[in-house]
C-alpha atoms as a PDB file:
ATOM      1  CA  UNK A   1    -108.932 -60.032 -43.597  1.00  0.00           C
ATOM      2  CA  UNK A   2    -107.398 -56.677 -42.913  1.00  0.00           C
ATOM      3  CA  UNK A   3    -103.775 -55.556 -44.186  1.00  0.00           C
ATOM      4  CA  UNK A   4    -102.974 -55.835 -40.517  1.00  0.00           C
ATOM      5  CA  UNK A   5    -103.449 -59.348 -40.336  1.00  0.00           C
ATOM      6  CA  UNK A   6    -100.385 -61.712 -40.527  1.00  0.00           C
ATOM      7  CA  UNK A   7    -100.673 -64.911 -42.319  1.00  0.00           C
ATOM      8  CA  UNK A   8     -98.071 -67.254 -42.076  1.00  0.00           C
ATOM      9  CA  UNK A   9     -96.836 -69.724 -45.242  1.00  0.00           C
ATOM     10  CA  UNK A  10     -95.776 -73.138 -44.256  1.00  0.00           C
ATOM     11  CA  UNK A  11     -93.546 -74.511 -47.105  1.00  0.00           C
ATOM     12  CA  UNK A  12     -91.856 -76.004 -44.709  1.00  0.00           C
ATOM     13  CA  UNK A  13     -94.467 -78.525 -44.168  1.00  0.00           C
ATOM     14  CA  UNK A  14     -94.518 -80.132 -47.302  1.00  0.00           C
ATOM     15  CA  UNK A  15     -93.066 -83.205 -46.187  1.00  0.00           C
ATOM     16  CA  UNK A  16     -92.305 -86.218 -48.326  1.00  0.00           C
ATOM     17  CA  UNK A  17     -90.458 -89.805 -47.127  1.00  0.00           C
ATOM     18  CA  UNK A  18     -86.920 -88.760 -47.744  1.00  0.00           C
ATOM     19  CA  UNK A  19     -85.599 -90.543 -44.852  1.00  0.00           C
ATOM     20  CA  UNK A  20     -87.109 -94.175 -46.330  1.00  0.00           C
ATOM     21  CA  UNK A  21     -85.540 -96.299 -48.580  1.00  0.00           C
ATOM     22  CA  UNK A  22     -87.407 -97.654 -51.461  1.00  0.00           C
ATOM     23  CA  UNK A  23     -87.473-101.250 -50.149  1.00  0.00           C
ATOM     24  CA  UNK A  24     -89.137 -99.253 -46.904  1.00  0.00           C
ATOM     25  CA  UNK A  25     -91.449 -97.835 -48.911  1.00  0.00           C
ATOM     26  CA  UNK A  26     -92.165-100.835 -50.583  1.00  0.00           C
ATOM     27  CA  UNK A  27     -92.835-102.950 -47.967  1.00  0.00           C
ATOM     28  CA  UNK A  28     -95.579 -99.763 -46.970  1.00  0.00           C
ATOM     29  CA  UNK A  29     -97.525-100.070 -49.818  1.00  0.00           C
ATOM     30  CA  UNK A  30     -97.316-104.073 -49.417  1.00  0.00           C
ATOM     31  CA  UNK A  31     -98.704-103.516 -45.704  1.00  0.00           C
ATOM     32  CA  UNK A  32    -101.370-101.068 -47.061  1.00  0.00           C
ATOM     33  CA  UNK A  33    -102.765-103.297 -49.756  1.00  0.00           C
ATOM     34  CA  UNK A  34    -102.951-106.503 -47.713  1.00  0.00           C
ATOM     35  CA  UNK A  35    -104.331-104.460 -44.952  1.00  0.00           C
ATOM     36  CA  UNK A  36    -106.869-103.573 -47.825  1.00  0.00           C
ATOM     37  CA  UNK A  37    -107.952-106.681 -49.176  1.00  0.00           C
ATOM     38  CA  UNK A  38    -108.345-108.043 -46.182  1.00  0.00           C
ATOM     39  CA  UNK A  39    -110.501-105.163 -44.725  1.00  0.00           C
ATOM     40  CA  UNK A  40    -112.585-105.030 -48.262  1.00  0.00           C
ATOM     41  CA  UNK A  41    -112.808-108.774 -47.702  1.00  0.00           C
ATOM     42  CA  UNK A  42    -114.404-108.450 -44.177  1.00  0.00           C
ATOM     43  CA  UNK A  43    -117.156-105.113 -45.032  1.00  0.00           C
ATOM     44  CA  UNK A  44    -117.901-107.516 -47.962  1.00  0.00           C
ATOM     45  CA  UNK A  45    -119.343-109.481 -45.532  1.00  0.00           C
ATOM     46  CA  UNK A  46    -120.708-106.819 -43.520  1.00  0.00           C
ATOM     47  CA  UNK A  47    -123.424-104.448 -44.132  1.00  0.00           C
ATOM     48  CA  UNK A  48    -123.248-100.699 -45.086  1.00  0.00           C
ATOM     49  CA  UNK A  49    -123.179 -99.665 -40.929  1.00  0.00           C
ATOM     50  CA  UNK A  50    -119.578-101.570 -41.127  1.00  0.00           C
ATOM     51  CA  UNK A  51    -118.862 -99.439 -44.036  1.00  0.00           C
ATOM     52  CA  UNK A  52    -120.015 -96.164 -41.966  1.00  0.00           C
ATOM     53  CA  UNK A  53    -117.929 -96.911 -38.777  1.00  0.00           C
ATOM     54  CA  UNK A  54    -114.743 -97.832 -41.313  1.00  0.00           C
ATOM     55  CA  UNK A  55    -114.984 -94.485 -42.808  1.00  0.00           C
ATOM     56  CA  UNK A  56    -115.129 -92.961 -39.539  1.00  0.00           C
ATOM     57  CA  UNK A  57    -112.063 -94.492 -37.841  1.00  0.00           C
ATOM     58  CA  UNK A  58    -110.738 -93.257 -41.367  1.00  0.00           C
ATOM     59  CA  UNK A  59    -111.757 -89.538 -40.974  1.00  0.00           C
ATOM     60  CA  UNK A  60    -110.670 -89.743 -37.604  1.00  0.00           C
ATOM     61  CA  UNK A  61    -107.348 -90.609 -38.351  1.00  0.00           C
ATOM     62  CA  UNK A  62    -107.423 -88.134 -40.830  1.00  0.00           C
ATOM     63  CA  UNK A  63    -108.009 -84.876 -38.973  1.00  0.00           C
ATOM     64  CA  UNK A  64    -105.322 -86.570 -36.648  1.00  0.00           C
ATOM     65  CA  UNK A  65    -102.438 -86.087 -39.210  1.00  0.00           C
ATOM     66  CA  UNK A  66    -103.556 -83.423 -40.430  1.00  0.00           C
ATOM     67  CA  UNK A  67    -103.004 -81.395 -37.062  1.00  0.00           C
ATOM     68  CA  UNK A  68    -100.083 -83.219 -35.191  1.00  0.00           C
ATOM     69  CA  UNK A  69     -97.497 -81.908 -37.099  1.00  0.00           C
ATOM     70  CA  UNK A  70     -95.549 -79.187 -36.168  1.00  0.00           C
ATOM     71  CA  UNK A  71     -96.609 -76.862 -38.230  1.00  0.00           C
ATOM     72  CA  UNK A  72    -100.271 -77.631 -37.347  1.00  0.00           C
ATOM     73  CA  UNK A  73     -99.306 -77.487 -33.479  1.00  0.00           C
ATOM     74  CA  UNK A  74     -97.620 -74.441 -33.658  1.00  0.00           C
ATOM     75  CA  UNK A  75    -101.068 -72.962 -34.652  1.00  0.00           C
ATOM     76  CA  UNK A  76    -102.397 -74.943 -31.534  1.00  0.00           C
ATOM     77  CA  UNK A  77     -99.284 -73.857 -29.142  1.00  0.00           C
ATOM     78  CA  UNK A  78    -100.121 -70.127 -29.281  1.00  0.00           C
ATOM     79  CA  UNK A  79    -103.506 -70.787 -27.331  1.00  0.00           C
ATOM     80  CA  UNK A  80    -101.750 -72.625 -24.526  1.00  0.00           C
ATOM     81  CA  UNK A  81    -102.772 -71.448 -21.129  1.00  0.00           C
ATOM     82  CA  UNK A  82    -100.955 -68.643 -19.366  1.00  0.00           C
ATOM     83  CA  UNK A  83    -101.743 -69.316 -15.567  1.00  0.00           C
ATOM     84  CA  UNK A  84    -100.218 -71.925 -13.337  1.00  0.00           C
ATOM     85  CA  UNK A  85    -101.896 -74.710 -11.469  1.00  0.00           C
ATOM     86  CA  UNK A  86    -105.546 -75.365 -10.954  1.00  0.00           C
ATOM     87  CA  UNK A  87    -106.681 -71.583 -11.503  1.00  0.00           C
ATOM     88  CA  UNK A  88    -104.639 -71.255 -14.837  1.00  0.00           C
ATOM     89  CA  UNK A  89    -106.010 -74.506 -16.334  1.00  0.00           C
ATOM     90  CA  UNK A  90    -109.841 -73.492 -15.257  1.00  0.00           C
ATOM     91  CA  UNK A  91    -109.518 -69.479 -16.940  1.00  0.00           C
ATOM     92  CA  UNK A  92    -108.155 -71.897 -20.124  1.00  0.00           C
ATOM     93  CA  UNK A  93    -111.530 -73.893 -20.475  1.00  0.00           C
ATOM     94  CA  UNK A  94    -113.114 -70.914 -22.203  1.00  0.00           C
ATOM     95  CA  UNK A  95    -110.671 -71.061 -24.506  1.00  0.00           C
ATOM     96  CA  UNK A  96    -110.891 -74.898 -25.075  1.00  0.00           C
ATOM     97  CA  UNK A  97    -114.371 -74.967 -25.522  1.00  0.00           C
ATOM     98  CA  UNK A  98    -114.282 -71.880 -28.158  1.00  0.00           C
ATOM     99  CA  UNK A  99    -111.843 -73.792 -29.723  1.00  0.00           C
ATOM    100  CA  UNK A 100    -113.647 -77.010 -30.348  1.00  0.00           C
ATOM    101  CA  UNK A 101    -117.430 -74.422 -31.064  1.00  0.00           C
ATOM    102  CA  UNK A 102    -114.941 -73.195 -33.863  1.00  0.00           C
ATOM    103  CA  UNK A 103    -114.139 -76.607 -35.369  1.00  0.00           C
ATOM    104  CA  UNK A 104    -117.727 -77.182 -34.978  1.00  0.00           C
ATOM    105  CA  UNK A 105    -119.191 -74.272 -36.498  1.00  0.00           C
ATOM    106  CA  UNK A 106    -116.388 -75.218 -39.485  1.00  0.00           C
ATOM    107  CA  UNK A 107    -117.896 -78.581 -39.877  1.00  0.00           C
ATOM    108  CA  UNK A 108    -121.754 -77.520 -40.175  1.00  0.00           C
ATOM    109  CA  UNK A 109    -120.834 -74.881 -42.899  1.00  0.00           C
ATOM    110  CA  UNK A 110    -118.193 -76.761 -44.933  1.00  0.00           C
ATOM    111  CA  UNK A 111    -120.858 -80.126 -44.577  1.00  0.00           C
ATOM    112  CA  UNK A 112    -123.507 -78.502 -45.523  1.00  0.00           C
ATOM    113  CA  UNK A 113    -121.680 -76.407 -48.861  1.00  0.00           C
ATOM    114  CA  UNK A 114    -120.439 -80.602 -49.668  1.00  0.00           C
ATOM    115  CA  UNK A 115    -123.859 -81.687 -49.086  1.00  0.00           C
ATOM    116  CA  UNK A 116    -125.417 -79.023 -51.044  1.00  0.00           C
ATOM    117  CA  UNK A 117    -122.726 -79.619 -53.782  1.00  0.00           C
ATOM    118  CA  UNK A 118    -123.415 -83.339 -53.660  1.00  0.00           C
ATOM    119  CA  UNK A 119    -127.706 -83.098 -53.895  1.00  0.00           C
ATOM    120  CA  UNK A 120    -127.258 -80.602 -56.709  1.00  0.00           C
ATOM    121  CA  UNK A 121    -125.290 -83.215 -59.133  1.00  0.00           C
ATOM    122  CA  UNK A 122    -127.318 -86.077 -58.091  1.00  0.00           C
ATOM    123  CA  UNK A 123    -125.694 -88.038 -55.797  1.00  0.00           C
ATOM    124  CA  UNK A 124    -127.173 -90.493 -53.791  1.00  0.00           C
ATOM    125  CA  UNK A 125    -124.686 -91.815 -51.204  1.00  0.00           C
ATOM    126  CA  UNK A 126    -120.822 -92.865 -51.673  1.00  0.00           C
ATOM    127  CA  UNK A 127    -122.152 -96.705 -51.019  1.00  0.00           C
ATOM    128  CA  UNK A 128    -122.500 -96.697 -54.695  1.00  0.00           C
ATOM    129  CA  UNK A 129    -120.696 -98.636 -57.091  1.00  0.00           C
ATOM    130  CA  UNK A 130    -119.969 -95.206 -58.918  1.00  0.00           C
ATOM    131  CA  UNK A 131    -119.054 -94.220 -55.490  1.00  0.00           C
ATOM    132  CA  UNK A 132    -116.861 -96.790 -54.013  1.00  0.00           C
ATOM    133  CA  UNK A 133    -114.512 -96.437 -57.393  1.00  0.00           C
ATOM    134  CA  UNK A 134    -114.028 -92.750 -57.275  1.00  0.00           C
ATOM    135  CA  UNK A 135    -113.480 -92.976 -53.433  1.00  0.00           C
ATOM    136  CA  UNK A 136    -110.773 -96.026 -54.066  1.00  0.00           C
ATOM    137  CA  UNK A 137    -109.161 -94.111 -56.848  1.00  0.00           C
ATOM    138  CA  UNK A 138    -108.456 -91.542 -54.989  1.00  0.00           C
ATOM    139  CA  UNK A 139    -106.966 -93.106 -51.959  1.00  0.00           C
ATOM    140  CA  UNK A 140    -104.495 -95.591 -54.448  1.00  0.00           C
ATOM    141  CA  UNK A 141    -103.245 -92.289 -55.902  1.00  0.00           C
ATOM    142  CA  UNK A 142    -103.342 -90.010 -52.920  1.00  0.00           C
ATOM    143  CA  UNK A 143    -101.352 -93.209 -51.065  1.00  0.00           C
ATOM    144  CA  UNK A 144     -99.088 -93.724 -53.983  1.00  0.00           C
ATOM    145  CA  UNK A 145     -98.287 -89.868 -53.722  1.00  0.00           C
ATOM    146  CA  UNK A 146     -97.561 -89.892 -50.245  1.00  0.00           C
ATOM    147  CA  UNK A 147     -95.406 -92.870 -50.333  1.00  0.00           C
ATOM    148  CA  UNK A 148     -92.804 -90.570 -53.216  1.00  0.00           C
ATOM    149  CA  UNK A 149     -93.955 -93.102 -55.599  1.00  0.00           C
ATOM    150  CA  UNK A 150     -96.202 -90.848 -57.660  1.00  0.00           C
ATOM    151  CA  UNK A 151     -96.696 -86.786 -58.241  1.00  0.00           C
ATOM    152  CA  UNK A 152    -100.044 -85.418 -58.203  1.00  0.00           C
ATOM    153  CA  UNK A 153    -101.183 -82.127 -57.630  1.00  0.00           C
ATOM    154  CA  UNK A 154    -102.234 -80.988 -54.032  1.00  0.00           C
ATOM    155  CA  UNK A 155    -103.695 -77.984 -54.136  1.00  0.00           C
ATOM    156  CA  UNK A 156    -103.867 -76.307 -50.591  1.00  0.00           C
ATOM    157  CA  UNK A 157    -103.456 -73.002 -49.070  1.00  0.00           C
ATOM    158  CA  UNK A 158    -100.334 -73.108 -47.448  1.00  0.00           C
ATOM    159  CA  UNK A 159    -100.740 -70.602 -44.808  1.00  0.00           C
ATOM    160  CA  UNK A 160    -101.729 -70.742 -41.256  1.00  0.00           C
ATOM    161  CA  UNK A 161    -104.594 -69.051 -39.141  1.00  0.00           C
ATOM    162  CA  UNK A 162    -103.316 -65.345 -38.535  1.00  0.00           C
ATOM    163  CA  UNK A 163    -100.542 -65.388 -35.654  1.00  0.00           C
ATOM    164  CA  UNK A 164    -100.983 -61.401 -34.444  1.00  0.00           C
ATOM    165  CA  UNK A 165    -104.911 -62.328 -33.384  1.00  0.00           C
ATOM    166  CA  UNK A 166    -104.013 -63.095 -30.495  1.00  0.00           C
ATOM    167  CA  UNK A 167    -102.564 -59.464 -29.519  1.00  0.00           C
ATOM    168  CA  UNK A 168    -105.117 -58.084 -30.799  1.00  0.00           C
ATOM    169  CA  UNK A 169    -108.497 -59.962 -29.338  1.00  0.00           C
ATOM    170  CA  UNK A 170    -109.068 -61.969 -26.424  1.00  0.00           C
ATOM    171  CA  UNK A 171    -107.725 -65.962 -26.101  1.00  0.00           C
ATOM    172  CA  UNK A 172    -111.039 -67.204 -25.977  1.00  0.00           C
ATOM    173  CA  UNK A 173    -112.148 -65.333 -29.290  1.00  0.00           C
ATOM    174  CA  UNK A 174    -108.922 -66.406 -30.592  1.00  0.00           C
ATOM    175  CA  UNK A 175    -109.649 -70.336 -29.885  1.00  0.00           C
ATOM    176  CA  UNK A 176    -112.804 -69.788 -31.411  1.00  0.00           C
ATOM    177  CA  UNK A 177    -111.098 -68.079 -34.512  1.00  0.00           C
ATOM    178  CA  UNK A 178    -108.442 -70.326 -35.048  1.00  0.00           C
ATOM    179  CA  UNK A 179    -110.930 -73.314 -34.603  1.00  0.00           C
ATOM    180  CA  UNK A 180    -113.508 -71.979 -37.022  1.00  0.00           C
ATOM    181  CA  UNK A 181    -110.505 -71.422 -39.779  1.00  0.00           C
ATOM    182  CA  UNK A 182    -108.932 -74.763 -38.909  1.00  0.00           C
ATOM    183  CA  UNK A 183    -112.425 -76.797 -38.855  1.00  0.00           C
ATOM    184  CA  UNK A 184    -113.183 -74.798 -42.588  1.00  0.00           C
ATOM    185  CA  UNK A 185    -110.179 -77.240 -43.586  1.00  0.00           C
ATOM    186  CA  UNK A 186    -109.478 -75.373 -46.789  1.00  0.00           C
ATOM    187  CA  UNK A 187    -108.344 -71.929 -45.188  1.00  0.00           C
ATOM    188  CA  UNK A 188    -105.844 -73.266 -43.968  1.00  0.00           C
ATOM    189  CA  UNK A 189    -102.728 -75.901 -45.039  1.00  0.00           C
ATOM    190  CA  UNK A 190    -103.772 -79.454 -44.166  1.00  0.00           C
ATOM    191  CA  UNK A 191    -100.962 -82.071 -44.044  1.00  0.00           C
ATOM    192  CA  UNK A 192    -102.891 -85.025 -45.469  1.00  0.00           C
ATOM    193  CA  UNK A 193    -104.407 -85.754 -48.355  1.00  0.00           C
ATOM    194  CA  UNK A 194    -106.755 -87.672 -46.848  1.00  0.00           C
ATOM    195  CA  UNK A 195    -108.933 -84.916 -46.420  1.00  0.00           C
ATOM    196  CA  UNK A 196    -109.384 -85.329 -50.432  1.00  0.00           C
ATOM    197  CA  UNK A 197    -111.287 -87.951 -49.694  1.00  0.00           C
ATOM    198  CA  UNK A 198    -113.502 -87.106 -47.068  1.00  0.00           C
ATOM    199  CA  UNK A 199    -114.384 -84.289 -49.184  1.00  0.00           C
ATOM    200  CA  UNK A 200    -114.938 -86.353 -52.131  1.00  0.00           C
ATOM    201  CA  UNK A 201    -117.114 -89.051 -50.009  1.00  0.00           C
ATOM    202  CA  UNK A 202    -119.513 -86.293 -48.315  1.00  0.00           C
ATOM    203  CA  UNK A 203    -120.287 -84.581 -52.036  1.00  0.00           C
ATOM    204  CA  UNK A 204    -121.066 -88.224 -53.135  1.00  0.00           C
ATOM    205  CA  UNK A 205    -123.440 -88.756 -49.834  1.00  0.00           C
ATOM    206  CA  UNK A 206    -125.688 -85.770 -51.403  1.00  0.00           C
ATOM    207  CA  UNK A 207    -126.898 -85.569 -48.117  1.00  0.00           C
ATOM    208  CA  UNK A 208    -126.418 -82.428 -46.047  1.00  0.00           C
ATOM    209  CA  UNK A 209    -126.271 -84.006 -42.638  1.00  0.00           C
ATOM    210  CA  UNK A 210    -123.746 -86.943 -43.671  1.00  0.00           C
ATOM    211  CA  UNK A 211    -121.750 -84.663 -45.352  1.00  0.00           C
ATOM    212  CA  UNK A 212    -121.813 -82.356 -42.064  1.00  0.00           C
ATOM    213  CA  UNK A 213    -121.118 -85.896 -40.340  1.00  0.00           C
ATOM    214  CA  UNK A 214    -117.898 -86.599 -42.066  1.00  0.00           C
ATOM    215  CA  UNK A 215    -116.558 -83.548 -41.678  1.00  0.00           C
ATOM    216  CA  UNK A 216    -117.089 -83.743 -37.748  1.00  0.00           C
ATOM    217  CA  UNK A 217    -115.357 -86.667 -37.527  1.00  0.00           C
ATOM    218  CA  UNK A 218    -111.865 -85.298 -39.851  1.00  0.00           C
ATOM    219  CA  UNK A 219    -112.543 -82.471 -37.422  1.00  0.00           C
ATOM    220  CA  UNK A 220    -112.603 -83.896 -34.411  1.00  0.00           C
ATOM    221  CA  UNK A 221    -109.561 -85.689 -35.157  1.00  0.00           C
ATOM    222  CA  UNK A 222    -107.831 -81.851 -36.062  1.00  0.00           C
ATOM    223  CA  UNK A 223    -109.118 -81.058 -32.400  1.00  0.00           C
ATOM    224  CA  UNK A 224    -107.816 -83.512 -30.021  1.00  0.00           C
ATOM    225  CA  UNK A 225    -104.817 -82.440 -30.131  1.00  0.00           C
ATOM    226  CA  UNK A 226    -105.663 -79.172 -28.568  1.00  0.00           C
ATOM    227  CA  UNK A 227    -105.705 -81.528 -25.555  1.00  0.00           C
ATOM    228  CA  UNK A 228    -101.795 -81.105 -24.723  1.00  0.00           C
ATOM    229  CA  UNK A 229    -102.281 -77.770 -23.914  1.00  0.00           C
ATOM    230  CA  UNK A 230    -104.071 -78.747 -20.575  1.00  0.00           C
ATOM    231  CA  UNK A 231    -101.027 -80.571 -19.550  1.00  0.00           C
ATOM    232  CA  UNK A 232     -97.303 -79.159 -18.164  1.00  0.00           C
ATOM    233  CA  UNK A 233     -95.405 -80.263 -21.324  1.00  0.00           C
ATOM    234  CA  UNK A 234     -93.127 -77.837 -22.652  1.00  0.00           C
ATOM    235  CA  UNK A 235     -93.809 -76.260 -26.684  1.00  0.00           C
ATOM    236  CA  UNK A 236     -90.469 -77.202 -27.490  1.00  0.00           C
ATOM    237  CA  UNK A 237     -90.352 -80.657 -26.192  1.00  0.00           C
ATOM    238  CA  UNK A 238     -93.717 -80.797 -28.625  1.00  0.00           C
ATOM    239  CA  UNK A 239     -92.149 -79.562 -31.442  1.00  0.00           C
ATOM    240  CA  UNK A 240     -89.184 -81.951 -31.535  1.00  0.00           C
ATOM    241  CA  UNK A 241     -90.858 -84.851 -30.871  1.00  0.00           C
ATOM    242  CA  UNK A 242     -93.108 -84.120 -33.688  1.00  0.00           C
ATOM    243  CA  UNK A 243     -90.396 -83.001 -35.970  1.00  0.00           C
ATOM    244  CA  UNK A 244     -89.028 -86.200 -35.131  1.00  0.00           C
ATOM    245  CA  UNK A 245     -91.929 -87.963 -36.799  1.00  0.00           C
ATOM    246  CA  UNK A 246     -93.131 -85.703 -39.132  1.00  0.00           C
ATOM    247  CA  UNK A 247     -92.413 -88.250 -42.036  1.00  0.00           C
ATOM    248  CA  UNK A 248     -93.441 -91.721 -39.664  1.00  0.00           C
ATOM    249  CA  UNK A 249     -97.058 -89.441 -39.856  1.00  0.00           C
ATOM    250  CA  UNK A 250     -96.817 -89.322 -44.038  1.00  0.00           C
ATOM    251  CA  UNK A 251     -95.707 -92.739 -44.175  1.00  0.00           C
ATOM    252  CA  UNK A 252     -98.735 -93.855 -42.037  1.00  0.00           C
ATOM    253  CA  UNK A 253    -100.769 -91.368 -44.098  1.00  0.00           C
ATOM    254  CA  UNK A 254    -100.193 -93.184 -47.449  1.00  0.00           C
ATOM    255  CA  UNK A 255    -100.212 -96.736 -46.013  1.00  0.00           C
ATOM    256  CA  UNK A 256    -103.806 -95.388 -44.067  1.00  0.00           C
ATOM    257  CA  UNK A 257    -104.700 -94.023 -48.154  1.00  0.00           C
ATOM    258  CA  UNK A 258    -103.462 -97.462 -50.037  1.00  0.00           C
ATOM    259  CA  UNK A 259    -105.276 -99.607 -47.526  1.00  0.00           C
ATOM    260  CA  UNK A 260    -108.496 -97.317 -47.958  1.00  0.00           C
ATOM    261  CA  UNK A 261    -107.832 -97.377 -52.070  1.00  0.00           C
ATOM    262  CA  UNK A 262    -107.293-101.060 -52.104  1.00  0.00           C
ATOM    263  CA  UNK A 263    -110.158-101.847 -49.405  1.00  0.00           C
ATOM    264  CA  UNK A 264    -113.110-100.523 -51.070  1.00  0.00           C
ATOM    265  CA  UNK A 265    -111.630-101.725 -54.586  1.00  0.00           C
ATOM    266  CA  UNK A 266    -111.608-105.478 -53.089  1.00  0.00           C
ATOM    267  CA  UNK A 267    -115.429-104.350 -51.841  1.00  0.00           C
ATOM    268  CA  UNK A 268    -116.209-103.651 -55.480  1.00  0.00           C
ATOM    269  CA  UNK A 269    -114.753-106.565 -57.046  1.00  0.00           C
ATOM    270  CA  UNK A 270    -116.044-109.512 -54.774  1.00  0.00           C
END
């Protein structure tokens, strides 16, 4: 990246459930871990498919979080179209569809390096019992941590894609660019921790194309909401909403972590 290029920090985005009382976050975690045990319960009963499709609605919500914040949307805002009515939203599809090549492109490389990762240690698929307890561990912790009940270290690089690109290349090579940094998911600050785990369960797949697989799905999630920028709503009306419910989104983030953790714990004990 050249000395011209302006990379934005995002302390600001390290938010934590100030706002909650402890008997509110309390009652979280409660919700979480009975949400759990029951769903542990249930893919006990099921086969590894049931497993497959959990984990996706999982990742999913994932790359969802991990983008609708403000911070993540004011990456998003700055490829909004320019043009009004049917002619500006038609000279914006290039730009959506580089966008969501980029995430793609991110997803292939950063699968594929997990996969790699994961077939050079071994690893035969995160269905294992050695699996299914590092994958649990990490949600109970990464949930606890999100909650404010517990510290752990998040390592991230808290900076956004490069802001001047887009005065200095053309929108639709700037979709693409800011969707290939975005869908790397380590380039840039991500808001959840859940994307700890989807990391952790495509090394343990040691397969290259589920690896790429999960990360499609945490990226797909990161995409969608690219999708407000085809509609007349306002940045700012955006922003505040979201800053409205930045800490709702952590709050759901740990409960979504705990009920992960304490799911596929239940699946290992039964």
């Amino acid at each position: 990246m050249s000395s011209h290029t302006e990379t934005v920090g995002v302390p600001d985005c390290l938010v934590f459930p100030d706002k909650f009382s402890l008997s509110a976050r309390l009652g979280m975690l409660a919700l979480g871990a009975v949400a759990g045990i029951a769903g542990g319960l249930a893919l006990a009963r099921s086969g590894t498919d049931a497993l497959w499709i959990a984990g996706a609605f999982v990742a999913f919500a994932g790359g969802l979080l991990s983008t609708w914040s403000p911070c993540g949307y004011s990456c998003v805002s700055l490829l909004r179209q320019t043009g009004r009515g049917a002619r500006g939203w038609i000279e914006y599809l290039p730009t959506f569809a580089m966008h969501g090549i980029g995430y793609a492109m991110g997803a292939v490389i950063l699968g594929s390096l997990l996969g790699g990762i994961g077939m050079l240690l071994g690893f035969s698929g995160f269905t294992t019992t050695a699996g299914l307890g590092i994958l649990a561990v990490i949600g109970l912790v990464y949930g606890l941590h999100q909650l404010d009940f517990l510290k752990v270290p998040y390592p991230q690089r808290k900076a956004q894609v490069p802001h001047d690109a887009r005065q200095r290349f053309p929108v639709w090579f700037v979709g693409w660019l800011y969707g290939f940094a975005l869908g790397l998911d380590y380039l840039t600050y991500v808001q959840t921790p859940l994307l700890y785990l989807m990391t952790a369960a495509a090394i343990l797949t040691g397969n290259i194309p589920e690896a790429i697989a999960i990360i499609a799905v945490f990226n797909l999630g990161r995409f969608l909401p690219m999708i407000v920028n085809l509609f007349p709503v306002k940045d700012y009306e955006v922003q505040a909403w979201l800053g409205r419910n930045q800490e709702r989104a952590a709050m759901a983030d740990g409960v979504i972590l705990v009920a992960t953790g304490a799911a596929l714990a239940t699946l290992l004990a039964v």
